[in-house]
Structures are given as C-alpha cells and as structure tokens.
N, C-alpha and C. Protein backbone atom coordinates (compact mmCIF):
# COMPACT_ATOMS: atom_id res chain seq x y z
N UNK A 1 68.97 140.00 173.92
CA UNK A 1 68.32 138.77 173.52
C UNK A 1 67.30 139.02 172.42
N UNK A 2 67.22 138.39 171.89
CA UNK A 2 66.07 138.44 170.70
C UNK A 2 65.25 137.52 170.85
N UNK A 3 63.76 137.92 170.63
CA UNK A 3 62.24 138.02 171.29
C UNK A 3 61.89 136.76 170.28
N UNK A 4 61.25 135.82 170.37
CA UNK A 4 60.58 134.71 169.58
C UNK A 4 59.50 135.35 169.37
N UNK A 5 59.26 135.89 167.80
CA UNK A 5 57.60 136.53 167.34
C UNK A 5 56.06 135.57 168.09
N UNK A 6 55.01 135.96 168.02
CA UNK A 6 53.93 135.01 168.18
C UNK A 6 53.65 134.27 167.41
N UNK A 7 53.41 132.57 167.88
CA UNK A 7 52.61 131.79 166.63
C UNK A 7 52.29 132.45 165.42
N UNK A 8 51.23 133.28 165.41
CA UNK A 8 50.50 133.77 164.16
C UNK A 8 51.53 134.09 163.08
N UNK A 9 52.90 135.21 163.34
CA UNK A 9 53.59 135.95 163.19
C UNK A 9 54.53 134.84 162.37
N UNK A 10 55.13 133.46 162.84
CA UNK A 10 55.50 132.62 162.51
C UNK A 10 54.79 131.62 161.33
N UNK A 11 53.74 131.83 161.84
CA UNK A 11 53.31 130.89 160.61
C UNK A 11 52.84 131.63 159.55
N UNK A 12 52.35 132.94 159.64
CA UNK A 12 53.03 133.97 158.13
C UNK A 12 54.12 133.97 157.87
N UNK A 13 55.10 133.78 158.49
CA UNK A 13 56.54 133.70 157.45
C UNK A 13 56.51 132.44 156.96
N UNK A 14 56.17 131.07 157.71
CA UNK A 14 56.48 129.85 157.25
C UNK A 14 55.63 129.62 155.64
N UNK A 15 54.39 130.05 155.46
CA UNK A 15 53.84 130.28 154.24
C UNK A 15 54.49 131.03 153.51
N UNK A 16 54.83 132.29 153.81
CA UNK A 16 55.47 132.96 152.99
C UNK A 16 56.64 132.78 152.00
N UNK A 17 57.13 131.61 152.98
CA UNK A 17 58.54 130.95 152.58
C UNK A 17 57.98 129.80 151.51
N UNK A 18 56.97 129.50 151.94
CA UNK A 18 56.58 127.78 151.00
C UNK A 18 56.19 128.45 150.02
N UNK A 19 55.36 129.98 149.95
CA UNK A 19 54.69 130.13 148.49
C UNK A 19 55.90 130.77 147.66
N UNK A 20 56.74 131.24 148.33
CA UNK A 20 57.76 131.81 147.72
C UNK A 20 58.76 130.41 146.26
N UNK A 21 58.47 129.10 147.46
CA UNK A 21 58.81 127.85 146.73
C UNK A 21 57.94 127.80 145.41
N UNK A 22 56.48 128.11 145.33
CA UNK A 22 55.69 127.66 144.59
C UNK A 22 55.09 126.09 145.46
N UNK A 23 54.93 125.90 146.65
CA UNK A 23 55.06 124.74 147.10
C UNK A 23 53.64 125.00 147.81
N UNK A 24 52.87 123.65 147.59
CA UNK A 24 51.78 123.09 148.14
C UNK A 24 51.95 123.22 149.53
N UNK A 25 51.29 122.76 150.46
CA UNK A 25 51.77 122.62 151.24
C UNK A 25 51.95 120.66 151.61
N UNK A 26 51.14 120.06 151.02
CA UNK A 26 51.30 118.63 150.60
C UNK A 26 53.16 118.17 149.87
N UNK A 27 53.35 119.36 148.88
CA UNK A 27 54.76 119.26 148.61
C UNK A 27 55.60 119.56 149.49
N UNK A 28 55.45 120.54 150.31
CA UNK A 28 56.56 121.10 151.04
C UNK A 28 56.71 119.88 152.84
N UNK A 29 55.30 119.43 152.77
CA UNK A 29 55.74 117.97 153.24
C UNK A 29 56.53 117.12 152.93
N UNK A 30 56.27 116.85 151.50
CA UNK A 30 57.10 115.64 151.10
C UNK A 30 58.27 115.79 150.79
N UNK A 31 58.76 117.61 150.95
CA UNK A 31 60.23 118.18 150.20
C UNK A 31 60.74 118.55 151.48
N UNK A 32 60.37 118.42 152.68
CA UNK A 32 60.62 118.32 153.55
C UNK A 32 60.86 117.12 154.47
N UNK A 33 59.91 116.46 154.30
CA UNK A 33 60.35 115.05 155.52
C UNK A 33 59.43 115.25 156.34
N UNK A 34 58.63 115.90 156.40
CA UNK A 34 58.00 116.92 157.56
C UNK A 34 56.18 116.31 157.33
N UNK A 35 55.64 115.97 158.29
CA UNK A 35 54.18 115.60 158.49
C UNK A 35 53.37 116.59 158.22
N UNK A 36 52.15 116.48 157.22
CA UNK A 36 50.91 117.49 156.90
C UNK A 36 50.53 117.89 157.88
N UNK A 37 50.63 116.69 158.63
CA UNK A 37 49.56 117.56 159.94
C UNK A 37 50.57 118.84 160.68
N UNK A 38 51.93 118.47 160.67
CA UNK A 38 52.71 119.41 161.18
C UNK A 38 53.18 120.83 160.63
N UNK A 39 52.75 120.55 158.94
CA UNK A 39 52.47 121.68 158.39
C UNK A 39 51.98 122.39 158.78
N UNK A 40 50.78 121.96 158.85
CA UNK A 40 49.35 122.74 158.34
C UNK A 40 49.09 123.37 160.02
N UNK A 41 49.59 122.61 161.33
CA UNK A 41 49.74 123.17 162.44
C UNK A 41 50.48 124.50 162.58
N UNK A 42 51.43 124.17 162.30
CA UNK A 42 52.03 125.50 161.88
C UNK A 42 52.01 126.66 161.38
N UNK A 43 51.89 126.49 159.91
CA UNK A 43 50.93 127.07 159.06
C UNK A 43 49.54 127.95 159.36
N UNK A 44 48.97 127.23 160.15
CA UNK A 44 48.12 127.56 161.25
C UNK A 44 48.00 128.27 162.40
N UNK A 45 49.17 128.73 162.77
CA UNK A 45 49.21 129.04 163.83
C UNK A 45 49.13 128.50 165.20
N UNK A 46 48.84 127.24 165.44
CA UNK A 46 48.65 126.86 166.49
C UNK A 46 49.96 125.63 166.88
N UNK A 47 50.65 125.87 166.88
CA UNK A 47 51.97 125.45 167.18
C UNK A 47 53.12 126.24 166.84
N UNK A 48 54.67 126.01 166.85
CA UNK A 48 55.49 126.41 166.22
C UNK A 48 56.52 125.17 166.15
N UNK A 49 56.76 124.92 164.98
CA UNK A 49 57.78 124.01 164.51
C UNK A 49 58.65 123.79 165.72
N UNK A 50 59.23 122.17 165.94
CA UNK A 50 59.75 121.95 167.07
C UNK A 50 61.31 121.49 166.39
N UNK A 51 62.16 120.42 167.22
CA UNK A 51 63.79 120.53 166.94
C UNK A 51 63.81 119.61 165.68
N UNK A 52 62.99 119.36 165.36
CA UNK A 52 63.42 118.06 164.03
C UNK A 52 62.52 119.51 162.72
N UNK A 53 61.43 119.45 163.17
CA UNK A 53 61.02 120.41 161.52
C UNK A 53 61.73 121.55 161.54
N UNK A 54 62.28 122.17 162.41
CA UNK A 54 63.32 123.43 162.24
C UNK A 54 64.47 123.14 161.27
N UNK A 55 64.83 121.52 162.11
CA UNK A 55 66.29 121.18 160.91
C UNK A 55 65.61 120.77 159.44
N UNK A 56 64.48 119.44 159.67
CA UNK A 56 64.24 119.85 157.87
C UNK A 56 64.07 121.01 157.30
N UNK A 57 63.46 122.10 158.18
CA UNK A 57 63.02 123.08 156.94
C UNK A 57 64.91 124.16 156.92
N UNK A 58 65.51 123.90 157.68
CA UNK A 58 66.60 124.76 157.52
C UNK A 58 67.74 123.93 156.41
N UNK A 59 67.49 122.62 156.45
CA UNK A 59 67.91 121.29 155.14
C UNK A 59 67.83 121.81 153.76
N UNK A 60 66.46 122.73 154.49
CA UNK A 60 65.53 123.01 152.53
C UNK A 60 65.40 124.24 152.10
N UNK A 61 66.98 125.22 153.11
CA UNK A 61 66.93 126.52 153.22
C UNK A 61 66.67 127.37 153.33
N UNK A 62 65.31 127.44 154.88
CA UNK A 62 64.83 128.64 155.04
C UNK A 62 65.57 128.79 156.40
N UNK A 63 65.77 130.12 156.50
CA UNK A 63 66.37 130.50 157.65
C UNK A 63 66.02 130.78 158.74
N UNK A 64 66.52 129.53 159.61
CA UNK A 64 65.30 129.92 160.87
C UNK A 64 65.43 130.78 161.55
N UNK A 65 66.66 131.47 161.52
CA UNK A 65 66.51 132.91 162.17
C UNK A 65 65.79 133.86 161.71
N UNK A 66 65.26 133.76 160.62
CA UNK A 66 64.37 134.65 159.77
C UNK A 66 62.69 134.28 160.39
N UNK A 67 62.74 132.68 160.07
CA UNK A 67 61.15 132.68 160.34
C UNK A 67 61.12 132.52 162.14
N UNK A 68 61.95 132.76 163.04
CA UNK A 68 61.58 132.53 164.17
C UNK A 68 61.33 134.06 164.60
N UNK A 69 62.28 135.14 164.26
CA UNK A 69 62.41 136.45 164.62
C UNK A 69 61.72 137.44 163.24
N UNK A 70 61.84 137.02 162.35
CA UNK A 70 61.47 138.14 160.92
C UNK A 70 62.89 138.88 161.08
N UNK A 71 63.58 138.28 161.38
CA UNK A 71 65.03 139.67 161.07
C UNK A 71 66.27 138.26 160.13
N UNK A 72 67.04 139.32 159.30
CA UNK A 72 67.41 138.46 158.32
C UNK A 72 66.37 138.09 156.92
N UNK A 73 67.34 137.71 156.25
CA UNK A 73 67.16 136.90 154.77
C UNK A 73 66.03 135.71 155.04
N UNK A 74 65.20 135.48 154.25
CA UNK A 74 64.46 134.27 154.42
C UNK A 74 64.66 132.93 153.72
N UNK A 75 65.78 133.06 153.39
CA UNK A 75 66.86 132.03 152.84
C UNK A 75 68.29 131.72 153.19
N UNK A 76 68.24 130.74 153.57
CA UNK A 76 69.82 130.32 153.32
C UNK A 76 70.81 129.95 152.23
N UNK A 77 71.95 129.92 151.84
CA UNK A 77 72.63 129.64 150.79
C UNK A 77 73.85 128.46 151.54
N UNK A 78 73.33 127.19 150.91
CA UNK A 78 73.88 126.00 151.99
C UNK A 78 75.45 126.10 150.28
N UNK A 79 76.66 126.21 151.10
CA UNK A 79 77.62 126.28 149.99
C UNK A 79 77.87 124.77 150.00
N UNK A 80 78.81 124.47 149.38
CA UNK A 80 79.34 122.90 148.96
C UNK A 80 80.33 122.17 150.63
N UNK A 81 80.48 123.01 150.67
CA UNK A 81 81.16 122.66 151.85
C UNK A 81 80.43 122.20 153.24
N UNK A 82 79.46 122.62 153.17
CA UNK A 82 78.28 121.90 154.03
C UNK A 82 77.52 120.57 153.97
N UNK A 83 77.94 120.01 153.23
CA UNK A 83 77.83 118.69 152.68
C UNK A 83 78.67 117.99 153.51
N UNK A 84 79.63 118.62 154.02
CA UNK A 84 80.57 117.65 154.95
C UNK A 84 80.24 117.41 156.10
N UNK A 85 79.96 115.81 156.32
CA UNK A 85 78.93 116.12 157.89
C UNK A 85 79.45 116.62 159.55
N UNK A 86 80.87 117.05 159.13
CA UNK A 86 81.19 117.56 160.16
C UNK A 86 80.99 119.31 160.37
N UNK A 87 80.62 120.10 158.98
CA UNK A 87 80.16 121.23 158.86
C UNK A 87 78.75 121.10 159.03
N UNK A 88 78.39 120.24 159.01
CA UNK A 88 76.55 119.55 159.16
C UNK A 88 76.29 119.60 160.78
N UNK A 89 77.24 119.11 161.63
CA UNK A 89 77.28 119.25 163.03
C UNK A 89 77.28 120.33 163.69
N UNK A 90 78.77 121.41 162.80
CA UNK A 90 79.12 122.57 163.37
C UNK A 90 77.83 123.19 163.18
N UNK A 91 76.36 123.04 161.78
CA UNK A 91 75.19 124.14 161.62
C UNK A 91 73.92 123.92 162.84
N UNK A 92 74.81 122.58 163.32
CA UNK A 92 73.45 122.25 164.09
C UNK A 92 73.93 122.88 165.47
N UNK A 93 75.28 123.07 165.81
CA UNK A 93 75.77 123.60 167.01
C UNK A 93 75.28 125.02 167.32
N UNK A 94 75.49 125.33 166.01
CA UNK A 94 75.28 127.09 165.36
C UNK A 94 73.72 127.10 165.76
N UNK A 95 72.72 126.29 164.86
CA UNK A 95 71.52 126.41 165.26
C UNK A 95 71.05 126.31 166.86
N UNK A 96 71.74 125.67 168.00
CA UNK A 96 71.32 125.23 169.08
C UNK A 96 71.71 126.49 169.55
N UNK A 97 72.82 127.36 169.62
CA UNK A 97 73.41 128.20 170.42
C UNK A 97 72.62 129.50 169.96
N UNK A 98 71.66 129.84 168.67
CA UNK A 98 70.56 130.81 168.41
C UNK A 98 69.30 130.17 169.19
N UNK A 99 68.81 129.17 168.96
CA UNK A 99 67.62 128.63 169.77
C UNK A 99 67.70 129.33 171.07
N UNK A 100 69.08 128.95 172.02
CA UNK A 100 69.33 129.23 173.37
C UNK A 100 69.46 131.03 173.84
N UNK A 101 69.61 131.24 172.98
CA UNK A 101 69.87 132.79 172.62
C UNK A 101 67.83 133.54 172.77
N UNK A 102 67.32 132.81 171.90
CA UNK A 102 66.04 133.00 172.14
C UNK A 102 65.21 132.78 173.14
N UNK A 103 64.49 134.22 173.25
CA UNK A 103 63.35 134.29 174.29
C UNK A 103 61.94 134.40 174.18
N UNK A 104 61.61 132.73 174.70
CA UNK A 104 60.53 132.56 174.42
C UNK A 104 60.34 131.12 175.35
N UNK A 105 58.90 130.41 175.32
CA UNK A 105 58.68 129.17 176.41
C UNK A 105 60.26 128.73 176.42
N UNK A 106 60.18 128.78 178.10
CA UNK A 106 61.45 127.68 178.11
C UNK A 106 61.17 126.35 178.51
N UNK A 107 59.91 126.02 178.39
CA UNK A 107 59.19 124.38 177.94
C UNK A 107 59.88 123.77 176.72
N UNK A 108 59.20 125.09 175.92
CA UNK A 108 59.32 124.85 174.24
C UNK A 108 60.68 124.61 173.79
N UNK A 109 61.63 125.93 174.66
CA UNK A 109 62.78 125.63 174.26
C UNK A 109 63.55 124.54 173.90
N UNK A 110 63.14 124.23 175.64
CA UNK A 110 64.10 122.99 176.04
C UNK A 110 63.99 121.59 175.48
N UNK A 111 62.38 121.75 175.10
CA UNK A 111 62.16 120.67 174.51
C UNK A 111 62.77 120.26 172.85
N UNK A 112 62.62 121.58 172.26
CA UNK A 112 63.52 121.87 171.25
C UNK A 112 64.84 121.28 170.98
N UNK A 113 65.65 122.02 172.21
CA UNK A 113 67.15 121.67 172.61
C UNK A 113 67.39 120.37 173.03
N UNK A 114 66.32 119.74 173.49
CA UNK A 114 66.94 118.13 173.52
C UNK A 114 66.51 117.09 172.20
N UNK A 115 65.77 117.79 171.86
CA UNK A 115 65.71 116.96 170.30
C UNK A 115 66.96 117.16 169.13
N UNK A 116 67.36 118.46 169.43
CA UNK A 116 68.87 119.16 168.48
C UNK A 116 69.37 118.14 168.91
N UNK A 117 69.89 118.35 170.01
CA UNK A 117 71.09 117.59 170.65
C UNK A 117 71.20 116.40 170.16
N UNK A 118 70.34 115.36 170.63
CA UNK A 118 70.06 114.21 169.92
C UNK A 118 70.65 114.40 168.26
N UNK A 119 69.51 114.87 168.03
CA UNK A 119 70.30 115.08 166.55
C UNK A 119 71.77 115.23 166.03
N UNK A 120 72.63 116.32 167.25
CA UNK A 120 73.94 116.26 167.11
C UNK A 120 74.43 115.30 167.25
N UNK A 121 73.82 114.63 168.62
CA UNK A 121 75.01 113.26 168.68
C UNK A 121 74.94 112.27 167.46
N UNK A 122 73.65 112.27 167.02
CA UNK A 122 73.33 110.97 165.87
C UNK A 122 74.55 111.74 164.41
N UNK A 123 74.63 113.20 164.20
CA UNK A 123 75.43 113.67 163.16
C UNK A 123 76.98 113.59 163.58
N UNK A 124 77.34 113.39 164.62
CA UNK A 124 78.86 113.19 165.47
C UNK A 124 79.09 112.03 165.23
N UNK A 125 78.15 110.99 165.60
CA UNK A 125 78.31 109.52 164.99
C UNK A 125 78.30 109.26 163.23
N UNK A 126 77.88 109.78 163.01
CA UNK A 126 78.16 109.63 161.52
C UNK A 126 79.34 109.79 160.70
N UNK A 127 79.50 111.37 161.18
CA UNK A 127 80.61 111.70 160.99
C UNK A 127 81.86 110.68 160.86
N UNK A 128 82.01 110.02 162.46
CA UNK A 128 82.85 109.43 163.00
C UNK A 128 82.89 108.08 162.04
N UNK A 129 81.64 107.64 161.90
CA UNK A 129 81.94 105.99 160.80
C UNK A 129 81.83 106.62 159.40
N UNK A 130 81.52 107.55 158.94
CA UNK A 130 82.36 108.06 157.28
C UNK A 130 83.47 108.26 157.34
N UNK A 131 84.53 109.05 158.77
CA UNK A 131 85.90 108.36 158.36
C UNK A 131 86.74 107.42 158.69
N UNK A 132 85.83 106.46 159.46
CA UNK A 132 86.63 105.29 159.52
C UNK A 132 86.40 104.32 158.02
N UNK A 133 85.17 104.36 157.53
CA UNK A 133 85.31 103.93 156.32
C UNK A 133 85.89 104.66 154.96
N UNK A 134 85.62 106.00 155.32
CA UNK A 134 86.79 106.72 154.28
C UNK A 134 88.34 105.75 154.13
N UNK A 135 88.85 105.92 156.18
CA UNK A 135 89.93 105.61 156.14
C UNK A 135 90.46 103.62 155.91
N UNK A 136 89.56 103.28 155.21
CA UNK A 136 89.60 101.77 154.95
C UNK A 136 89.59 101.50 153.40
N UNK A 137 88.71 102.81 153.29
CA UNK A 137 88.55 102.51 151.28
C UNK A 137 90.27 102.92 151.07
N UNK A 138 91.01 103.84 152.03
CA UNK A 138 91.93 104.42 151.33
C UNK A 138 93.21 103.78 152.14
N UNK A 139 93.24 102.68 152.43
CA UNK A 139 93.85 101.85 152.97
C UNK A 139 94.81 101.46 152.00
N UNK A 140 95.95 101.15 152.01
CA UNK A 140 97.18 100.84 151.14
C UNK A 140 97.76 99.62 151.78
C-alpha cells in the first residue's frame, strides 16, 4: 500500500506545482474552479484537498499521485483522447481505485470516495446524453 505523506508534505508539493505554473495562487483558483480559501488551506497545510479539488487540479494536470505520495512525475500529459467523456469516466475510475489503494484517514478517504463517485455518476450521465444526441444529429 502506499502511505498518504503529511499535510505539510502535501502542501509543499501543491505550491510547488502552482509556482512551477508561474501561478498566483488567486490564479490557480480561478484556473482551477477551486475556492481561495481552499487554496490557501491547503497550501497551508491545514487540510488536504478533498474529491472535487483533486479532480480540478488533476483537469489542470497535476498528478495526484505525485502530490498525494511525492512518487511519480508532477504532471500529467492529458492526450486528445481524453476529451472523450467516456475516457473522462474511465480517469475518474482510475483515480478512485488509487485513492482506495491509499493509506491514510479512512474519514477522509471515504469522504473523498463519495464525492468521486458522485462525480462518476454525473460523468456516466453525460456521457450517455452526448450519444444520444450525437446519435440524433446523425440521424438519416
């Protein structure tokens, strides 16, 4: 199993990653989706990013296996093919089944894991009405 670093430990990589952007941390809010205050908590040390700022900041290619553990690249390389929201589902499946893999609060976890989830089902539904309207534009 692989060990979830401490707060502190985490929120040096999460800076590390934003200055690496050149990014404020006011920007990396707004280039994120992601609340100042939830920044700067972070950032701070006194939290660790929960199931929704994990997916924006993994949206905006940092790798959360990197900033949760320090092992790995501190970037992701999202290819073209991930644009498809059913490869969008499969990253969030991918992401839930490393979360679960990790040892650390299983408060935190879980609380984590039911916000993903959510998230999956809302990206499963999507999925599902882009190709029913795919399959209407291409109606003959």
């Amino acid at each position: 199993m692989v060990n979830l670093d401490s707060k502190q430990d985490i929120s040096f990589r999460l800076r590390q990653w934003r200055k690496s952007l050149g990014l404020t941390q006011i920007a990396l809010s707004k280039f994120t989706d992601t609340s100042i205050t939830t920044i700067r908590k972070c950032e701070g040390g006194s939290c660790v990013p929960g199931g929704n700022s994990l997916l924006a900041l993994a949206k905006a290619g940092l790798n959360i296996h990197w900033l949760l553990t320090g092992v790995g690249d501190m970037t992701i390389t999202i290819s073209k093919n991930h644009s498809d929201p059913q490869s969008f589902a499969s990253r969030l499946r991918e992401l839930e089944i490393q979360i679960i893999n990790l040892d650390f609060d299983e408060d935190l976890r879980n609380s984590i894991l039911e916000k993903l989830s959510l998230i999956i089902k809302d990206s499963e539904k999507i999925n599902t009405l882009e190709k029913k309207v795919w399959l209407l534009q291409n109606k003959e």
